[in-house]
Protein backbone atom coordinates (compact mmCIF):
# COMPACT_ATOMS: atom_id res chain seq x y z
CA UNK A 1 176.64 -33.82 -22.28
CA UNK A 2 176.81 -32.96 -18.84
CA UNK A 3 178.68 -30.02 -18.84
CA UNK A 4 175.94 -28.60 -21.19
CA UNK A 5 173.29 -29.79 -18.84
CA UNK A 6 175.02 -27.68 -15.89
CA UNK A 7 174.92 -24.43 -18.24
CA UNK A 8 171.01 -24.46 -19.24
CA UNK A 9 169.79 -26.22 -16.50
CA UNK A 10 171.91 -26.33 -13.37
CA UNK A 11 170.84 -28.17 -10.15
CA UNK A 12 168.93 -26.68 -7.16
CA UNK A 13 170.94 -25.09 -4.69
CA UNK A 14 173.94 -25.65 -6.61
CA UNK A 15 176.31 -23.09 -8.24
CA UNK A 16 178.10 -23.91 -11.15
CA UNK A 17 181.86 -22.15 -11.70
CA UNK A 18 184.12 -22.56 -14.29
CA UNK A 19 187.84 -22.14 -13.36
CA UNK A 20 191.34 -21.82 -15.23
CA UNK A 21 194.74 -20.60 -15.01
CA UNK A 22 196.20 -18.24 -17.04
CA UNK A 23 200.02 -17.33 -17.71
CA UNK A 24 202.41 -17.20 -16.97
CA UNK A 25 202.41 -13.65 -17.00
CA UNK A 26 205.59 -12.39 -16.74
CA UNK A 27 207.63 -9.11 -15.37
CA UNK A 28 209.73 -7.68 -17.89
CA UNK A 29 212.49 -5.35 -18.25
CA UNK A 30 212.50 -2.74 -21.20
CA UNK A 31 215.97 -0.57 -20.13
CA UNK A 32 215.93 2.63 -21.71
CA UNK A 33 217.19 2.95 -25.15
CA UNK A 34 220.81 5.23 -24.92
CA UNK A 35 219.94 7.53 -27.44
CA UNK A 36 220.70 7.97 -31.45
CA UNK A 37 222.89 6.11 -33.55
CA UNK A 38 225.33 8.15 -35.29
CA UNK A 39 223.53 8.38 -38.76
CA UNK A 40 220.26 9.50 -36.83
CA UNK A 41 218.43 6.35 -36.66
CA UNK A 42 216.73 5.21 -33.61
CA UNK A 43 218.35 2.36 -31.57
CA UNK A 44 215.54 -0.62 -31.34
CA UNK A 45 216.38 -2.16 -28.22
CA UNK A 46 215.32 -6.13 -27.74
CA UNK A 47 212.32 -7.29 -25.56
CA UNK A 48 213.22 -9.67 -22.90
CA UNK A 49 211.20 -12.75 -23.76
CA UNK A 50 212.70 -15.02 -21.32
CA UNK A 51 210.37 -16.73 -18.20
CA UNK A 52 212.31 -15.92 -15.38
CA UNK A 53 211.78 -16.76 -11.52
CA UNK A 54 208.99 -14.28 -11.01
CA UNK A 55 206.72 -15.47 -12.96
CA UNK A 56 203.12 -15.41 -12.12
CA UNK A 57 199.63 -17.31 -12.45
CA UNK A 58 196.51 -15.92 -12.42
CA UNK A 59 193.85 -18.64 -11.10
CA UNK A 60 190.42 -17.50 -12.23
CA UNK A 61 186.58 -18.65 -11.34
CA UNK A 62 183.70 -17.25 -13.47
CA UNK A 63 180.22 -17.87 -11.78
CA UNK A 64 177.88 -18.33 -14.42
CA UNK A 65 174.35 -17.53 -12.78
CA UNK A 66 175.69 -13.73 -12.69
CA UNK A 67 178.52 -13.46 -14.39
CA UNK A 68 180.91 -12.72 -11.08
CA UNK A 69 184.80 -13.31 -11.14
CA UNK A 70 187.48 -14.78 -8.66
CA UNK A 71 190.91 -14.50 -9.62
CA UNK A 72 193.75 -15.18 -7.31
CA UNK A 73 197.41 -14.66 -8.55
CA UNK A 74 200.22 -17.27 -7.43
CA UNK A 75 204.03 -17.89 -8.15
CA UNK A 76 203.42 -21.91 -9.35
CA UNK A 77 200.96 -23.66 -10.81
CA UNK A 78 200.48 -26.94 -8.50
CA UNK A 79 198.06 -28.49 -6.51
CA UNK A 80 198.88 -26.13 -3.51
CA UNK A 81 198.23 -23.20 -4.81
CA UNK A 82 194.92 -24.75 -6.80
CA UNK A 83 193.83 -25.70 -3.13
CA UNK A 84 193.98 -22.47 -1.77
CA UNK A 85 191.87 -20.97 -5.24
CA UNK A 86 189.25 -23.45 -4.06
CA UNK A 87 189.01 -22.44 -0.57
CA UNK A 88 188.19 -18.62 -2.23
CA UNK A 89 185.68 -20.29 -4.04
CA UNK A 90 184.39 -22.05 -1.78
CA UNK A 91 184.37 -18.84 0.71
CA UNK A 92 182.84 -16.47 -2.06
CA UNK A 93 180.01 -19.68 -2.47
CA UNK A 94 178.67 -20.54 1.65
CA UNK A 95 175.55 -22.33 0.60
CA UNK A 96 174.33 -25.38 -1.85
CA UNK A 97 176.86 -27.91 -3.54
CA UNK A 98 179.73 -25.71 -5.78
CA UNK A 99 180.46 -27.85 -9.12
CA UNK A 100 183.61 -26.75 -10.87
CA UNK A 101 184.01 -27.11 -14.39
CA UNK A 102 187.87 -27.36 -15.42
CA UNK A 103 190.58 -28.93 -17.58
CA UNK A 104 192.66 -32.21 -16.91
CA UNK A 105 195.54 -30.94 -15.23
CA UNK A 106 197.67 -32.75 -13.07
CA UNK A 107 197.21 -30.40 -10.29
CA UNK A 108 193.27 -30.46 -10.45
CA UNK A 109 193.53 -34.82 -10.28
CA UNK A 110 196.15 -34.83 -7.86
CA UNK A 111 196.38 -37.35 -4.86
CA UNK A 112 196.70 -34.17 -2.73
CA UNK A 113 193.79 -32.14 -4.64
CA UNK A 114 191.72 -35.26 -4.26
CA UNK A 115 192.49 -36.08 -0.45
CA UNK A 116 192.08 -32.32 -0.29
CA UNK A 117 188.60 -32.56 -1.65
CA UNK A 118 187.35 -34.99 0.61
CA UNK A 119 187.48 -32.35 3.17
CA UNK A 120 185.38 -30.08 1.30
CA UNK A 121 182.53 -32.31 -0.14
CA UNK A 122 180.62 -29.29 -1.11
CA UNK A 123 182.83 -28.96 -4.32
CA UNK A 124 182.41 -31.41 -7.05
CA UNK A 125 184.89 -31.31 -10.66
CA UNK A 126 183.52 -31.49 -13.59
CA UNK A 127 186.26 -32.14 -16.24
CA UNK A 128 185.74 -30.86 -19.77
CA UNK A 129 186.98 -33.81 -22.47
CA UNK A 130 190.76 -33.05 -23.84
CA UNK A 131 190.85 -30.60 -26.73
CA UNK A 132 187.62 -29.57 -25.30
CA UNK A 133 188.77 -25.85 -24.00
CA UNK A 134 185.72 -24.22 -25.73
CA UNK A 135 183.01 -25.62 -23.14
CA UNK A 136 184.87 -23.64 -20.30
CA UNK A 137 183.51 -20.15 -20.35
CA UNK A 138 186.44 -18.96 -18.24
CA UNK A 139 188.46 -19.44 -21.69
CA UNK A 140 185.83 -16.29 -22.95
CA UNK A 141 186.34 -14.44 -19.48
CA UNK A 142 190.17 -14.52 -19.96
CA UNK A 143 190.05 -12.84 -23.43
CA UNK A 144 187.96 -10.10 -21.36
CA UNK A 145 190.39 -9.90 -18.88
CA UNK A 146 193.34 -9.87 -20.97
CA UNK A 147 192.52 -6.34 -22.50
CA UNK A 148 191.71 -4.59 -19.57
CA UNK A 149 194.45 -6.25 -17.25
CA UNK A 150 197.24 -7.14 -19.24
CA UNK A 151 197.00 -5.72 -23.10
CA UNK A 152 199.59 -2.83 -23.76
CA UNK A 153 201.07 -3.17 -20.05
CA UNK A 154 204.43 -4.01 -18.83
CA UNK A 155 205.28 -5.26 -15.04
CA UNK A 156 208.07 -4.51 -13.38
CA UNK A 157 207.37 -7.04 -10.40
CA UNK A 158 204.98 -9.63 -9.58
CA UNK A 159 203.19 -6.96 -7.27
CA UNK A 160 202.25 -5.40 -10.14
CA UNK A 161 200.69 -8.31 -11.85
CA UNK A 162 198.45 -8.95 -8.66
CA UNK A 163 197.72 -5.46 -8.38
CA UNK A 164 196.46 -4.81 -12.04
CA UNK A 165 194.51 -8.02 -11.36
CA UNK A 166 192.78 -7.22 -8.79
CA UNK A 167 191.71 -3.44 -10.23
CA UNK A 168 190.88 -5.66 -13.31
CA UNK A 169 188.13 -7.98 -11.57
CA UNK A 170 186.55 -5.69 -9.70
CA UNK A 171 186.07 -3.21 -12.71
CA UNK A 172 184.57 -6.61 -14.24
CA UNK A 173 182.87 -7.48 -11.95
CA UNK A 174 181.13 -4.45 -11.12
CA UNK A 175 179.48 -4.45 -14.80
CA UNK A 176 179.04 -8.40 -14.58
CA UNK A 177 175.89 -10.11 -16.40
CA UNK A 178 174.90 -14.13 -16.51
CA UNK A 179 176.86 -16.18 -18.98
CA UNK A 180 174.29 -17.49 -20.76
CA UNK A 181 175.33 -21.04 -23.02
CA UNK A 182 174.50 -21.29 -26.85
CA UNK A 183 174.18 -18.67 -29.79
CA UNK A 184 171.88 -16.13 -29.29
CA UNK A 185 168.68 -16.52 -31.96
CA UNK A 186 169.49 -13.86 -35.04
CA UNK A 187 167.07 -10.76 -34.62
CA UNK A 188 164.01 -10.30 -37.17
CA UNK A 189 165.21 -8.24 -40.10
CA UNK A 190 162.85 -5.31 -40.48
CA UNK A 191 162.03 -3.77 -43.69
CA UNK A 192 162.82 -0.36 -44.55
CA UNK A 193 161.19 -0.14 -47.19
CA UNK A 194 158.84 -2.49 -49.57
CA UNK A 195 158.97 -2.25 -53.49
CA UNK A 196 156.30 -4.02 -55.61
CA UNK A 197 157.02 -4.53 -59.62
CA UNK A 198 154.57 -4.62 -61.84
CA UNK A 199 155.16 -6.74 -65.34
């Protein structure tokens, strides 16, 4: 599989990303609760679930050769804003051909993304099969970025959500390593200690 090919041994020169959005991650309101019922109870007050208008996208790039992160937050998801992700990756990558490994969506295959792309022949998609999500590693960098970004937070604005994104990828990336593909081998077992039986 080629995809698997580009992890373990990718091509001179080249630099192999993988790239995903995540969200929308939304702003939410949590008004203060008025006080205590009458029979001394605390008053639960409901979340507000619903995706309004600010709602926000983080675009993400994971570099696998070391491990470093792009992200890039955005108020759609559509072949505009994926445009101007790939111009940041194409900025943070100056030399060698950049291949991008990513899902099937419409925005990515776009007429525009594709007329777009013929501008920048340096990138080249790579398009993981459909119900394939696992061969992304950006899937793994999200669940990283998740806890230290987004887990136990709440946003009152979408400046909030771009700002705790940005503190989030630098802290990442300043402890980044290489994404290596496969299972590592198990380690040897030592033993602690060795019994012999005698019949």
């Amino acid at each position: 599989m080629r995809i698997v090919e580009l992890y373990t041994s990718p091509p001179a020169g080249g630099t192999v990303v993988c790239a995903d959005e995540l969200g929308p991650v939304i702003p939410r309101a949590f008004p203060p609760a008025p006080g205590w019922s009458p029979d001394g109870h605390r008053i639960k007050n409901e979340i507000d679930y619903s995706r309004g208008p600010e709602k926000t996208w983080v675009y993400g790039a994971l570099r696998v050769r070391d491990g470093q992160a792009i992200t890039m937050t955005a108020t759609s998801r559509n072949s505009a804003c994926y445009q101007r992700f790939l111009q940041l990756v194409e900025e943070a990558n100056p030399a060698g051909d950049i291949y991008v490994i990513t899902d099937n969506l419409s925005s990515h295959n776009s007429v525009s993304t594709r007329t777009w792309l013929e501008d920048h022949p340096r990138i080249k998609h790579v398009f993981i099969p459909v119900g394939a999500c696992w061969l992304n590693l950006q899937e793994g960098w999200w669940r990283i970025f998740r806890k230290t970004a987004l887990a136990g937070r709440s946003f009152g604005d979408p400046g909030h959500i771009t700002h705790a994104t940005n503190v989030a990828t630098g802290q990442l990336n300043s402890r980044a390593r290489p994404w290596i593909w496969g299972r590592p081998a198990p380690p040897t077992r030592r033993l602690r200690r060795r019994y012999v039986y005698i019949l």
